[in-house]
PDB file of N, CA and C in Angstrom:
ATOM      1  N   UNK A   1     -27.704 121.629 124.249  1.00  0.00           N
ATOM      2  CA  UNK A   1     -27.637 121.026 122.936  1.00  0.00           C
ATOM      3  C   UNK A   1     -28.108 119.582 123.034  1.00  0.00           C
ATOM      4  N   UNK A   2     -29.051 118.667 121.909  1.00  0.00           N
ATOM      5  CA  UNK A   2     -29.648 117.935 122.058  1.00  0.00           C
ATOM      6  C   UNK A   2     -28.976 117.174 120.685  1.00  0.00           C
ATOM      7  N   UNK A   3     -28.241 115.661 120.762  1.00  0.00           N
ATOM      8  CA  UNK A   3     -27.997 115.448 119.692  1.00  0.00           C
ATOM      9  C   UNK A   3     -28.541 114.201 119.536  1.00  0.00           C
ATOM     10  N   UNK A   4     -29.568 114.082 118.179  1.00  0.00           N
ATOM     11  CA  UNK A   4     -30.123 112.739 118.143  1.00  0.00           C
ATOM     12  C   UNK A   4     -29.504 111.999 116.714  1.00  0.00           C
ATOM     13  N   UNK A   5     -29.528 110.689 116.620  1.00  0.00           N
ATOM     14  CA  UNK A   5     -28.970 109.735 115.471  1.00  0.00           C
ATOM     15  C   UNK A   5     -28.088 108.772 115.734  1.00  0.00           C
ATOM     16  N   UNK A   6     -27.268 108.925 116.972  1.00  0.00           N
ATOM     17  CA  UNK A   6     -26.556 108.069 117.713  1.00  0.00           C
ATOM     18  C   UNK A   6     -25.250 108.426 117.255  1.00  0.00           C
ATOM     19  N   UNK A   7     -24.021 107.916 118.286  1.00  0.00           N
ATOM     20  CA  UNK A   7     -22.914 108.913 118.099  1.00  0.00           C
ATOM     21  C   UNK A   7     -21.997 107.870 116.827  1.00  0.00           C
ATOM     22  N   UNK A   8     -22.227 106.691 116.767  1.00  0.00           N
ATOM     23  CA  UNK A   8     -21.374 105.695 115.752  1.00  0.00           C
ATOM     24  C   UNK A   8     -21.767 105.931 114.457  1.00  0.00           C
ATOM     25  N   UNK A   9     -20.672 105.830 113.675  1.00  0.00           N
ATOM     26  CA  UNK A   9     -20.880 105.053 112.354  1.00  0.00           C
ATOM     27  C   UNK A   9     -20.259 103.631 112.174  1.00  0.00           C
ATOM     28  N   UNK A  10     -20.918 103.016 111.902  1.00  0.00           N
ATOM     29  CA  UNK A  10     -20.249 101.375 111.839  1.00  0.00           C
ATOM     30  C   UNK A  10     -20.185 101.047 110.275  1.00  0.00           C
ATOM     31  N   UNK A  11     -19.034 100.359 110.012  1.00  0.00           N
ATOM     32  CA  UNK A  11     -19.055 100.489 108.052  1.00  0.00           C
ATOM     33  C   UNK A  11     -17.985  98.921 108.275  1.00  0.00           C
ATOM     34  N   UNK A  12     -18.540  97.430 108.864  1.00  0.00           N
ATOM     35  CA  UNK A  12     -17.973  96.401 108.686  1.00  0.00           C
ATOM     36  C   UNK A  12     -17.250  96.056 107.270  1.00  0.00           C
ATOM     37  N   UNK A  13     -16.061  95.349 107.571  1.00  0.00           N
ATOM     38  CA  UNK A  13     -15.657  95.179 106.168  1.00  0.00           C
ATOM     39  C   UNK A  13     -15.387  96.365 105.022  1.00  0.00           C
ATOM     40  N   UNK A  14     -14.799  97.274 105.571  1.00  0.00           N
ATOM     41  CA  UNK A  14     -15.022  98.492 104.329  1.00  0.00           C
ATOM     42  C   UNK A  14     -13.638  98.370 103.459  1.00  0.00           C
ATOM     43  N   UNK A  15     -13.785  98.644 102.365  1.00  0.00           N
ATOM     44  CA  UNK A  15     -12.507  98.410 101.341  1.00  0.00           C
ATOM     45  C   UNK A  15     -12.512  99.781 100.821  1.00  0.00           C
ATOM     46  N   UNK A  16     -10.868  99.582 100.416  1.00  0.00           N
ATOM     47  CA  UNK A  16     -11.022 101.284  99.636  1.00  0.00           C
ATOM     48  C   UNK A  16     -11.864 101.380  98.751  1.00  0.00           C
ATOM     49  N   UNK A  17     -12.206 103.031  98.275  1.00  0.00           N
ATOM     50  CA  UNK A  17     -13.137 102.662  97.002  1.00  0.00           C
ATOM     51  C   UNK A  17     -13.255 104.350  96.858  1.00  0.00           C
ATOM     52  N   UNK A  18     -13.548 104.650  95.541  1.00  0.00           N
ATOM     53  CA  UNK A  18     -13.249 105.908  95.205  1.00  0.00           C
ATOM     54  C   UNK A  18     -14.627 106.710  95.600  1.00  0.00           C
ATOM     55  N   UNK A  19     -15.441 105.649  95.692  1.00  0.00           N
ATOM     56  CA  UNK A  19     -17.330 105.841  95.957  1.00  0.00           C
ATOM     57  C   UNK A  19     -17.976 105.958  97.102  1.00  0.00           C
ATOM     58  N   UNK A  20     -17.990 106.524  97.839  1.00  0.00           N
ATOM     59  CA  UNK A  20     -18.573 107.213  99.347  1.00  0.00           C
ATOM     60  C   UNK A  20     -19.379 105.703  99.802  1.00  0.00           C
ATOM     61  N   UNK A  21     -18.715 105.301 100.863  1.00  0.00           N
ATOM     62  CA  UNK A  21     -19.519 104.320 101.538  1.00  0.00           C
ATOM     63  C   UNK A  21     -20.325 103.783 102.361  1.00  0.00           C
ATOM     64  N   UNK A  22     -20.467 104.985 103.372  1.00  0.00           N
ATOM     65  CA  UNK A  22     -21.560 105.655 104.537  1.00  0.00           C
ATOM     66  C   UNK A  22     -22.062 106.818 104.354  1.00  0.00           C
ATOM     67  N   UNK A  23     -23.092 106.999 104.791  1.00  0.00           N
ATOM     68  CA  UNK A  23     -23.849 108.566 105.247  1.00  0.00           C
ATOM     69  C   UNK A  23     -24.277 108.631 106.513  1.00  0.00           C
ATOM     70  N   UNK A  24     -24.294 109.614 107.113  1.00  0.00           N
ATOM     71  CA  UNK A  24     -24.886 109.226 108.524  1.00  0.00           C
ATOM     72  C   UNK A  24     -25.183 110.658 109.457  1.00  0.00           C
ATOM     73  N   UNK A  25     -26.767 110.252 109.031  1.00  0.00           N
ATOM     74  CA  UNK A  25     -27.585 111.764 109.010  1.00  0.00           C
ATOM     75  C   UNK A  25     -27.614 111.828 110.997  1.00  0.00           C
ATOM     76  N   UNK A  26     -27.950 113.153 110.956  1.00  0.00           N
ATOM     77  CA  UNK A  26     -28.028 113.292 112.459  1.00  0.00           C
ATOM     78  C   UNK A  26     -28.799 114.682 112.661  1.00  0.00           C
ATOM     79  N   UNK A  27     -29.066 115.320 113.883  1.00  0.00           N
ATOM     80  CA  UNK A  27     -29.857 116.735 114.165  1.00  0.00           C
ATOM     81  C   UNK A  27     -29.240 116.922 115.613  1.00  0.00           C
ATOM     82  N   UNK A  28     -28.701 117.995 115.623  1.00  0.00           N
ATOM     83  CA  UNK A  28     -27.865 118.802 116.859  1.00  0.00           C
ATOM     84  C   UNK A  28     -28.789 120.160 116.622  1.00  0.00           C
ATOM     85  N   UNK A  29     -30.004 119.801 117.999  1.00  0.00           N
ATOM     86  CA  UNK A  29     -30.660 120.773 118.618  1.00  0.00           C
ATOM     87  C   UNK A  29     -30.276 121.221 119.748  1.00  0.00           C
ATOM     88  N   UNK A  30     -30.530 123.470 119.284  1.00  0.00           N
ATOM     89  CA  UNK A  30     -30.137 124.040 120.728  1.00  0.00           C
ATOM     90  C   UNK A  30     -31.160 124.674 120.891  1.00  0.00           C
ATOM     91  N   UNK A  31     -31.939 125.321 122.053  1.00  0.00           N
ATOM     92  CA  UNK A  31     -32.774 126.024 122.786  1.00  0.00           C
ATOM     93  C   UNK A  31     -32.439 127.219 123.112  1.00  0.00           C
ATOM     94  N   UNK A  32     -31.862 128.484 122.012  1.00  0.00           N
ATOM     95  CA  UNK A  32     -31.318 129.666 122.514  1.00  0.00           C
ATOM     96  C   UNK A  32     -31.870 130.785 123.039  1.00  0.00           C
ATOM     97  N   UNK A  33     -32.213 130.932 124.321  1.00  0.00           N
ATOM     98  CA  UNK A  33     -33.441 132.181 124.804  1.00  0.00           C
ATOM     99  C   UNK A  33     -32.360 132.959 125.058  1.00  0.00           C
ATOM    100  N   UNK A  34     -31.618 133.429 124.518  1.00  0.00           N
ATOM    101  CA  UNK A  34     -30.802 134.966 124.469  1.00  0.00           C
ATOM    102  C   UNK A  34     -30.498 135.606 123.300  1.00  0.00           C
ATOM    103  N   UNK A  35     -30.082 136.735 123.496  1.00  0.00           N
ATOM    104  CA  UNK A  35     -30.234 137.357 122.014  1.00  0.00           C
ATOM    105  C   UNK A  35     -28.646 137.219 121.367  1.00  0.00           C
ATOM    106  N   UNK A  36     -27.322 136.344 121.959  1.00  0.00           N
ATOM    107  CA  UNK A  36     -26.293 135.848 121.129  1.00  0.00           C
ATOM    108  C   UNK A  36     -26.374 134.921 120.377  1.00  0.00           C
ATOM    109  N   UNK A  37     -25.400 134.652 119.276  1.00  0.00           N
ATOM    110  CA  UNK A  37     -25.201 133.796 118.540  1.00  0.00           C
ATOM    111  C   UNK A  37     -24.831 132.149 119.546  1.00  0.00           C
ATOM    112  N   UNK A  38     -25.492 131.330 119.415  1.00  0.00           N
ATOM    113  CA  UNK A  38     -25.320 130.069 119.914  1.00  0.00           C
ATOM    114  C   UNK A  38     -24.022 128.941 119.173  1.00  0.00           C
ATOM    115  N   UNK A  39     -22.884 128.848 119.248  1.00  0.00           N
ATOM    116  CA  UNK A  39     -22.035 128.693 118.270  1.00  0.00           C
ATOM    117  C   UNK A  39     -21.689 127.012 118.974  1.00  0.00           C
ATOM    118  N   UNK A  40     -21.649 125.949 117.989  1.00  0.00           N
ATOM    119  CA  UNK A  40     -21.410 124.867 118.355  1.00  0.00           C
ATOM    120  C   UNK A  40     -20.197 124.286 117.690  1.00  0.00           C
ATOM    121  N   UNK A  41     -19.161 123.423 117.892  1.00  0.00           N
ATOM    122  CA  UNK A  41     -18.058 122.508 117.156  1.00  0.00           C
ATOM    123  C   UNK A  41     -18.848 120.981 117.128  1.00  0.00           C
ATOM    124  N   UNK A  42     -18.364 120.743 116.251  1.00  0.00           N
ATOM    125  CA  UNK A  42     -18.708 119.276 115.479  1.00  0.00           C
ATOM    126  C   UNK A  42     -17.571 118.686 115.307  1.00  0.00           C
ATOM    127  N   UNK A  43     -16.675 117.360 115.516  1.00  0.00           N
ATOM    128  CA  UNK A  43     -15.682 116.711 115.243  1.00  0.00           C
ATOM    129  C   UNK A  43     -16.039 115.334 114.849  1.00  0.00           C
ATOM    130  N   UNK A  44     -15.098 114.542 114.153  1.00  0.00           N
ATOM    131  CA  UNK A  44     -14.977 113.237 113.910  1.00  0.00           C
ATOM    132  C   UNK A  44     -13.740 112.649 114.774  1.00  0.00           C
ATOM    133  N   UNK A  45     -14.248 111.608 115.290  1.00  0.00           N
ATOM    134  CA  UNK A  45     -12.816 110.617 116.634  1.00  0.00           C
ATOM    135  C   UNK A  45     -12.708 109.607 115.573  1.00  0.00           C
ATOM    136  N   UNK A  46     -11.915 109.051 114.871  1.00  0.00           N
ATOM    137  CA  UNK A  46     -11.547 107.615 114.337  1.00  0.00           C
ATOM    138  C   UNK A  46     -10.914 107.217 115.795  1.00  0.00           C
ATOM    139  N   UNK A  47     -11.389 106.128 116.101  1.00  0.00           N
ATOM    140  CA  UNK A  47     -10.757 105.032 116.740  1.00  0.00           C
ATOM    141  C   UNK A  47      -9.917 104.363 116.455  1.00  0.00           C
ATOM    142  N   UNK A  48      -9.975 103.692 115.041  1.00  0.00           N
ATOM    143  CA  UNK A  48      -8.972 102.987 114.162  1.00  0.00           C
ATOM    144  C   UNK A  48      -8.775 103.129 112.845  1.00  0.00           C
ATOM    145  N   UNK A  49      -7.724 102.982 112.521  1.00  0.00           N
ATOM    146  CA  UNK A  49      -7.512 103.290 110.737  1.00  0.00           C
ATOM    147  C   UNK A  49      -6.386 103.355 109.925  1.00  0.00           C
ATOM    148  N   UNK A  50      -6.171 102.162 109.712  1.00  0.00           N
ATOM    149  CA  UNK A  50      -5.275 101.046 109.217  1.00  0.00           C
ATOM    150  C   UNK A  50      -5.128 101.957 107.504  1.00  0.00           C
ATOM    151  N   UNK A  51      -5.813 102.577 107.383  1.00  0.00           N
ATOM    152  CA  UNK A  51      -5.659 103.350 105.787  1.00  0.00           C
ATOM    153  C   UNK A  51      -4.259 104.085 106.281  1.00  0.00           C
ATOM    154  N   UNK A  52      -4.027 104.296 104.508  1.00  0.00           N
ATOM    155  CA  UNK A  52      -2.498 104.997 104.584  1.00  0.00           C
ATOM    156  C   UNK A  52      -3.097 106.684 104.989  1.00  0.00           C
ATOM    157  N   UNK A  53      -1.895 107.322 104.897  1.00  0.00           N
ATOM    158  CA  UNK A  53      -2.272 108.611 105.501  1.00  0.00           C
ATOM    159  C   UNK A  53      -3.344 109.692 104.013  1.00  0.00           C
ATOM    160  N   UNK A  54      -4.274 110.164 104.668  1.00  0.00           N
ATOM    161  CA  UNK A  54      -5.098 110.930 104.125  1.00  0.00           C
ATOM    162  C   UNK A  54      -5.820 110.023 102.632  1.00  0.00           C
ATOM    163  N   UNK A  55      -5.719 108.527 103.221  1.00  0.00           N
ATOM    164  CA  UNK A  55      -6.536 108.028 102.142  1.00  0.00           C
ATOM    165  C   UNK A  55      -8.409 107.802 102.316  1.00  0.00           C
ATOM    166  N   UNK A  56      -8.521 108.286 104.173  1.00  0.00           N
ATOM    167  CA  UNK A  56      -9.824 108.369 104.647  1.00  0.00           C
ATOM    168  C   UNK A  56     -10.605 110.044 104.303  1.00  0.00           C
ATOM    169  N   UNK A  57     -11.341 109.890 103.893  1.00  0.00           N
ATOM    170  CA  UNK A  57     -11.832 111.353 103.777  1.00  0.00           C
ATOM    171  C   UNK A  57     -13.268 111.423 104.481  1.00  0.00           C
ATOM    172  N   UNK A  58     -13.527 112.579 104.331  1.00  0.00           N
ATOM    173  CA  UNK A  58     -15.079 112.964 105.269  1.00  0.00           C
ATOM    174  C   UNK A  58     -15.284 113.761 104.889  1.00  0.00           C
ATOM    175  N   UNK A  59     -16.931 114.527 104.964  1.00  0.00           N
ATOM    176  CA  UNK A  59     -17.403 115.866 104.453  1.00  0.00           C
ATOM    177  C   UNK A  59     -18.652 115.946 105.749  1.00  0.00           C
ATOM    178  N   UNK A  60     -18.310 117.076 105.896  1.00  0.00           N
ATOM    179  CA  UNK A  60     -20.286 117.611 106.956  1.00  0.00           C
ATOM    180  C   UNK A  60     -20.369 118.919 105.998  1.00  0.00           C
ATOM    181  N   UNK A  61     -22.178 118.390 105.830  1.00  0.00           N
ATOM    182  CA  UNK A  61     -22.901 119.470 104.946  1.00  0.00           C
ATOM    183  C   UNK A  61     -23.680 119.874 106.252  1.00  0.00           C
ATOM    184  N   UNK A  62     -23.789 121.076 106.319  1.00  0.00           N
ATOM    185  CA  UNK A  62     -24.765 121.507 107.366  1.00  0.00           C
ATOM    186  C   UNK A  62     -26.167 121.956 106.303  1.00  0.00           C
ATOM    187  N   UNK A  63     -27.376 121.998 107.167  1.00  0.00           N
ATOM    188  CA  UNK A  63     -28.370 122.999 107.112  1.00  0.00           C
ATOM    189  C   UNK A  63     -28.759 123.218 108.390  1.00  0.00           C
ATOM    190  N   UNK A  64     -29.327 124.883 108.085  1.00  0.00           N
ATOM    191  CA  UNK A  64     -29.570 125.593 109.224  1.00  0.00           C
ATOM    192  C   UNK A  64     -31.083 126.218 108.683  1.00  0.00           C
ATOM    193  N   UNK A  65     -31.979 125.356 109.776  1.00  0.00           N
ATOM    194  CA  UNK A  65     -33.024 125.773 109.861  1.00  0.00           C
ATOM    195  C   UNK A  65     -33.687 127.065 110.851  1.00  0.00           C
ATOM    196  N   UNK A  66     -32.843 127.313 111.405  1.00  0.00           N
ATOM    197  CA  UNK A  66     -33.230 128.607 112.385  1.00  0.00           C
ATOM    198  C   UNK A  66     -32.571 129.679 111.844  1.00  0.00           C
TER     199      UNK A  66
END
């Protein structure tokens, strides 16, 4: 698996806000020469996060070009 876009999101100074404040595109390439399904996990690590509980949210939209 090949993942390019870099692994950070950096969002200095971020305040709450009801309005999405980063995006942060990326491409997780695999090379599958067998005839199984190639199955990958994707996670988010916060390091820090001073927000109250479940006031941080996130979404991954996939597309699948193969």
């Amino acid at each position: 698996m090949a993942y390019n876009g870099g692994p950070a999101i950096n969002v200095p100074n971020m305040v709450p806000s009801n309005s999405p404040f980063a995006t942060k595109t990326f491409t997780v390439t695999g090379n599958n020469v067998t005839t199984s399904t190639m199955r990958y996990n994707l996670s988010l690590k916060i390091n820090s996060n001073t927000f109250s509980y479940h006031a941080l949210q996130f979404k991954l939209i996939s597309t699948n070009t193969g």
